[in-house]
N, C-alpha and C. Protein backbone atom coordinates (compact mmCIF):
# COMPACT_ATOMS: atom_id res chain seq x y z
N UNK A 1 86.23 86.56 103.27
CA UNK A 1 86.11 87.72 102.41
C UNK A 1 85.67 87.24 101.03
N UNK A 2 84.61 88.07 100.76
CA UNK A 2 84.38 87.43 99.33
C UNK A 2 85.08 88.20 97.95
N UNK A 3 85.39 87.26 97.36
CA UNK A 3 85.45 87.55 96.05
C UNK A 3 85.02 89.20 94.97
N UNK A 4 83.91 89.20 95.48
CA UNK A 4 83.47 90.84 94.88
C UNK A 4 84.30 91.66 95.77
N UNK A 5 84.61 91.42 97.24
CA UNK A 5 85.31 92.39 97.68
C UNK A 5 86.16 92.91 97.00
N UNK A 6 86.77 91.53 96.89
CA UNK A 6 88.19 91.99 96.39
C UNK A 6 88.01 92.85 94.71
N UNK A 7 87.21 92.55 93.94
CA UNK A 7 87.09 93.02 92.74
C UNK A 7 87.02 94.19 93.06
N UNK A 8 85.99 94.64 94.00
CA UNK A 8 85.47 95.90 94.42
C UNK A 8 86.76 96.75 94.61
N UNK A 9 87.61 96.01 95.49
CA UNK A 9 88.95 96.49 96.51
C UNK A 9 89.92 96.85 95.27
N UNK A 10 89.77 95.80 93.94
CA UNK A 10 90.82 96.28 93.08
C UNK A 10 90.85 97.19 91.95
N UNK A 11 89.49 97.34 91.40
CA UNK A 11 89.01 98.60 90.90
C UNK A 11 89.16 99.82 91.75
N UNK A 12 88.78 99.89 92.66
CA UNK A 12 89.04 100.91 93.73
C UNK A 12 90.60 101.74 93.35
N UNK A 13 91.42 100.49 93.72
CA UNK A 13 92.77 100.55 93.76
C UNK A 13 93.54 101.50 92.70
N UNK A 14 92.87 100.60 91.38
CA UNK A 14 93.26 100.90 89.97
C UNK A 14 92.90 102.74 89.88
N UNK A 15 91.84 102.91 90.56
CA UNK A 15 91.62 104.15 90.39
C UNK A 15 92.16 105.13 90.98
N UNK A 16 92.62 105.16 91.98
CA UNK A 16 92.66 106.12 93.27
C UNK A 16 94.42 105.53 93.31
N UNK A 17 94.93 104.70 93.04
CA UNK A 17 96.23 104.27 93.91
C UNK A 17 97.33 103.65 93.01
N UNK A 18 96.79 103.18 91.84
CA UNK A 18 97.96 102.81 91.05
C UNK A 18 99.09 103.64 90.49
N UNK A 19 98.21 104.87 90.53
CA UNK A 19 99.07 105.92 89.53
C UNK A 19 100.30 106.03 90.21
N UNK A 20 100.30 105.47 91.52
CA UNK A 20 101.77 106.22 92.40
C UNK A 20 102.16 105.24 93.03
N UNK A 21 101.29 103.88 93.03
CA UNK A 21 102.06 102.99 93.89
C UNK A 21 101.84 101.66 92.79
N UNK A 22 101.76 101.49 91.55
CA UNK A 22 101.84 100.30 90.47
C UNK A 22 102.00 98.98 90.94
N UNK A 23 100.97 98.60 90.82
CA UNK A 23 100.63 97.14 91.44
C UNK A 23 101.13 96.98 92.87
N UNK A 24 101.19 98.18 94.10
CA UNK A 24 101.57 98.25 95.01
C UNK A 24 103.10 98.01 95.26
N UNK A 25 103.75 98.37 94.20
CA UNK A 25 105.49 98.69 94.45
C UNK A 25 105.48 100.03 94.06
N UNK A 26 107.00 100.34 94.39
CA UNK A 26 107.27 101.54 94.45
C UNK A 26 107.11 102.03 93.26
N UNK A 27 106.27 103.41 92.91
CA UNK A 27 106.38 104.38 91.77
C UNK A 27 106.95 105.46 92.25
N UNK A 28 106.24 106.40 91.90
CA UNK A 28 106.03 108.17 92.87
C UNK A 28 105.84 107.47 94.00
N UNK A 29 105.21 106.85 94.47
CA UNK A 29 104.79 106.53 96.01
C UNK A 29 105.74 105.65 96.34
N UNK A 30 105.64 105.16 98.03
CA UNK A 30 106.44 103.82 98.30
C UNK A 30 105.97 102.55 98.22
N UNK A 31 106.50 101.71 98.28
CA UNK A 31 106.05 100.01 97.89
C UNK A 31 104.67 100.07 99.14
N UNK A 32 103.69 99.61 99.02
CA UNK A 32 102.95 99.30 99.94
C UNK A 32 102.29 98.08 99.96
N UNK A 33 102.97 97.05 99.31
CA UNK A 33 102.17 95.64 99.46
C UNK A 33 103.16 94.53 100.01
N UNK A 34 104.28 95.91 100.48
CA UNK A 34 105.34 94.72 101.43
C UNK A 34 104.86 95.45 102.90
N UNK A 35 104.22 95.80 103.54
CA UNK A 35 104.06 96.83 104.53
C UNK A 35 102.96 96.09 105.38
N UNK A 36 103.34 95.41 106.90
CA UNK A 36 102.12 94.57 107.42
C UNK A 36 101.40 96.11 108.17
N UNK A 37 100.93 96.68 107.92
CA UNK A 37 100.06 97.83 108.30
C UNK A 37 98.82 97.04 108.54
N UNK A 38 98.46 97.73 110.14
CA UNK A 38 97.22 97.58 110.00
C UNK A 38 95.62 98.20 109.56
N UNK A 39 94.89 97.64 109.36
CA UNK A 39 93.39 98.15 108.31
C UNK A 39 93.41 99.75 109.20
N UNK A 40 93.14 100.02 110.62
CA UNK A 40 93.14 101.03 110.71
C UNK A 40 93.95 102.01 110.45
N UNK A 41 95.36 101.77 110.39
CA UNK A 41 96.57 102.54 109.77
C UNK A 41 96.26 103.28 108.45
N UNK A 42 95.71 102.03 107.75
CA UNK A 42 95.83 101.94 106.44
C UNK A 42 94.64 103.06 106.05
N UNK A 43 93.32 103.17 106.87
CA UNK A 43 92.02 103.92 106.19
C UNK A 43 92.44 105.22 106.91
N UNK A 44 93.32 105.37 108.04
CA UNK A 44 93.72 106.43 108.28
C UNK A 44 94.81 107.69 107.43
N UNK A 45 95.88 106.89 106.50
CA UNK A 45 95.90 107.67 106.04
C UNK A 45 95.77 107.69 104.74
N UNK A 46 94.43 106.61 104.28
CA UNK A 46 93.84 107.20 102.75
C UNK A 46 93.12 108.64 103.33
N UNK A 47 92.31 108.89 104.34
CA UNK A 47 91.53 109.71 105.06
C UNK A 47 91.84 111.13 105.21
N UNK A 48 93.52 111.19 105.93
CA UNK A 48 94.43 112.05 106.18
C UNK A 48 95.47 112.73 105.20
N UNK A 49 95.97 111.14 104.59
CA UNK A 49 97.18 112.05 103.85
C UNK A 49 98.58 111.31 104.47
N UNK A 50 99.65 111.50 104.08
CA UNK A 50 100.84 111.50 104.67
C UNK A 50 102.01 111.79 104.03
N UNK A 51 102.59 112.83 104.07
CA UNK A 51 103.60 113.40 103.23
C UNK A 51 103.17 113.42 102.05
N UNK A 52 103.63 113.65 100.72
CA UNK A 52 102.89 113.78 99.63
C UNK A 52 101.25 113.32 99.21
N UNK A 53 101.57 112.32 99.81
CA UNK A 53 99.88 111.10 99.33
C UNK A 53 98.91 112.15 100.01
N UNK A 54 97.62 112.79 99.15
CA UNK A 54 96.77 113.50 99.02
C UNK A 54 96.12 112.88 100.34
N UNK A 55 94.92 113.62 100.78
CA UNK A 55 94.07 112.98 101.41
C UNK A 55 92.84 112.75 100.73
N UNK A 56 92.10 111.45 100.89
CA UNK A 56 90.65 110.83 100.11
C UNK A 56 89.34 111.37 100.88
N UNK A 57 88.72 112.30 100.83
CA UNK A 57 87.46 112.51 101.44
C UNK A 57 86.64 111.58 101.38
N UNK A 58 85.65 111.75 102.34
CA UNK A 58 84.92 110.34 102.49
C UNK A 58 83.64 110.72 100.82
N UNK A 59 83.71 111.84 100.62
CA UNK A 59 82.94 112.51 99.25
C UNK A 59 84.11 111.56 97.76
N UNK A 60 85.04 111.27 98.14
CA UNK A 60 85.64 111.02 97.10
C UNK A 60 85.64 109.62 97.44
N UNK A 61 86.03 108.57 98.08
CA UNK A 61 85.97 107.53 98.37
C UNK A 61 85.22 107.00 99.67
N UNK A 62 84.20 106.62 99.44
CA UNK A 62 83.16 106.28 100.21
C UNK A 62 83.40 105.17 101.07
N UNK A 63 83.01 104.94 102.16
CA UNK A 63 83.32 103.96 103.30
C UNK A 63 83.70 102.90 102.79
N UNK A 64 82.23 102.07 102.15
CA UNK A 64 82.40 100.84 101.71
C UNK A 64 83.17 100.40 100.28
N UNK A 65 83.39 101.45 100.01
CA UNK A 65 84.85 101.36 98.38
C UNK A 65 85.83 101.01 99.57
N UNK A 66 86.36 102.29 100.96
CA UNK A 66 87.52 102.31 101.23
C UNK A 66 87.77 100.44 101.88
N UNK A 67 86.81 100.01 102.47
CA UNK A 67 87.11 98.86 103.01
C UNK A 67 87.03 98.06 102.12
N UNK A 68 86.90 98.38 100.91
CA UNK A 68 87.07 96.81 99.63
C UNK A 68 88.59 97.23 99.32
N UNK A 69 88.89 98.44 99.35
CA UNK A 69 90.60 98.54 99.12
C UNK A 69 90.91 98.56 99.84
N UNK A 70 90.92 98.71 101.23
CA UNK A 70 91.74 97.67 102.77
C UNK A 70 92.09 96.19 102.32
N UNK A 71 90.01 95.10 102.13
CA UNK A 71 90.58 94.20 101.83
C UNK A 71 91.76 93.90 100.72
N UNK A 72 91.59 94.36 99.88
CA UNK A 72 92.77 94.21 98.15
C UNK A 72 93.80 94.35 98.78
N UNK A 73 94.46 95.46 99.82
CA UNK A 73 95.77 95.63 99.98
C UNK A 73 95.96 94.52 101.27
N UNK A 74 95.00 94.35 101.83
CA UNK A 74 95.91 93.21 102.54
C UNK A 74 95.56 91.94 101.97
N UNK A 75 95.05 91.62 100.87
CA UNK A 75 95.47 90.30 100.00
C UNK A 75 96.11 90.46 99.17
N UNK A 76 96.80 91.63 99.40
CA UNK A 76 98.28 91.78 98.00
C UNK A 76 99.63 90.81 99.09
N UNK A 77 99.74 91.10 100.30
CA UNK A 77 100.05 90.96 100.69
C UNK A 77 100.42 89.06 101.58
């Protein structure tokens, strides 16, 4: 994985995901950088939603953003 991914993956992050999950521990949201989820889990419910957490249209976060913040969250990990 390269390097821009991850930049890519953590800007992403900063935008769309910090507000509720802060450096991937618990805020408003739950901790998610202790969580071995897998990538499909994971784009499923930026996609969907799950209990509070909004759902991300593919208009709002575009394929290749969502898989640079797959990679970021599973190298938080």
């Amino acid at each position: 994985m390269s390097s821009s991914t991850l930049v890519r993956g953590e800007e992403a992050f900063m935008k769309y995901c910090n507000q509720c999950h802060p450096r991937g521990e618990a805020g408003l949201g739950p901790a998610i950088n202790n969580k071995p989820l897998p990538r499909w889990l994971i784009r499923f419910q930026v996609r969907h939603g799950l209990g509070a957490m909004p759902a991300f249209s593919e208009k709002e976060i575009g394929d290749r953003e969502l898989d640079d913040l797959v990679a970021y969250l599973k190298a938080l990990r």
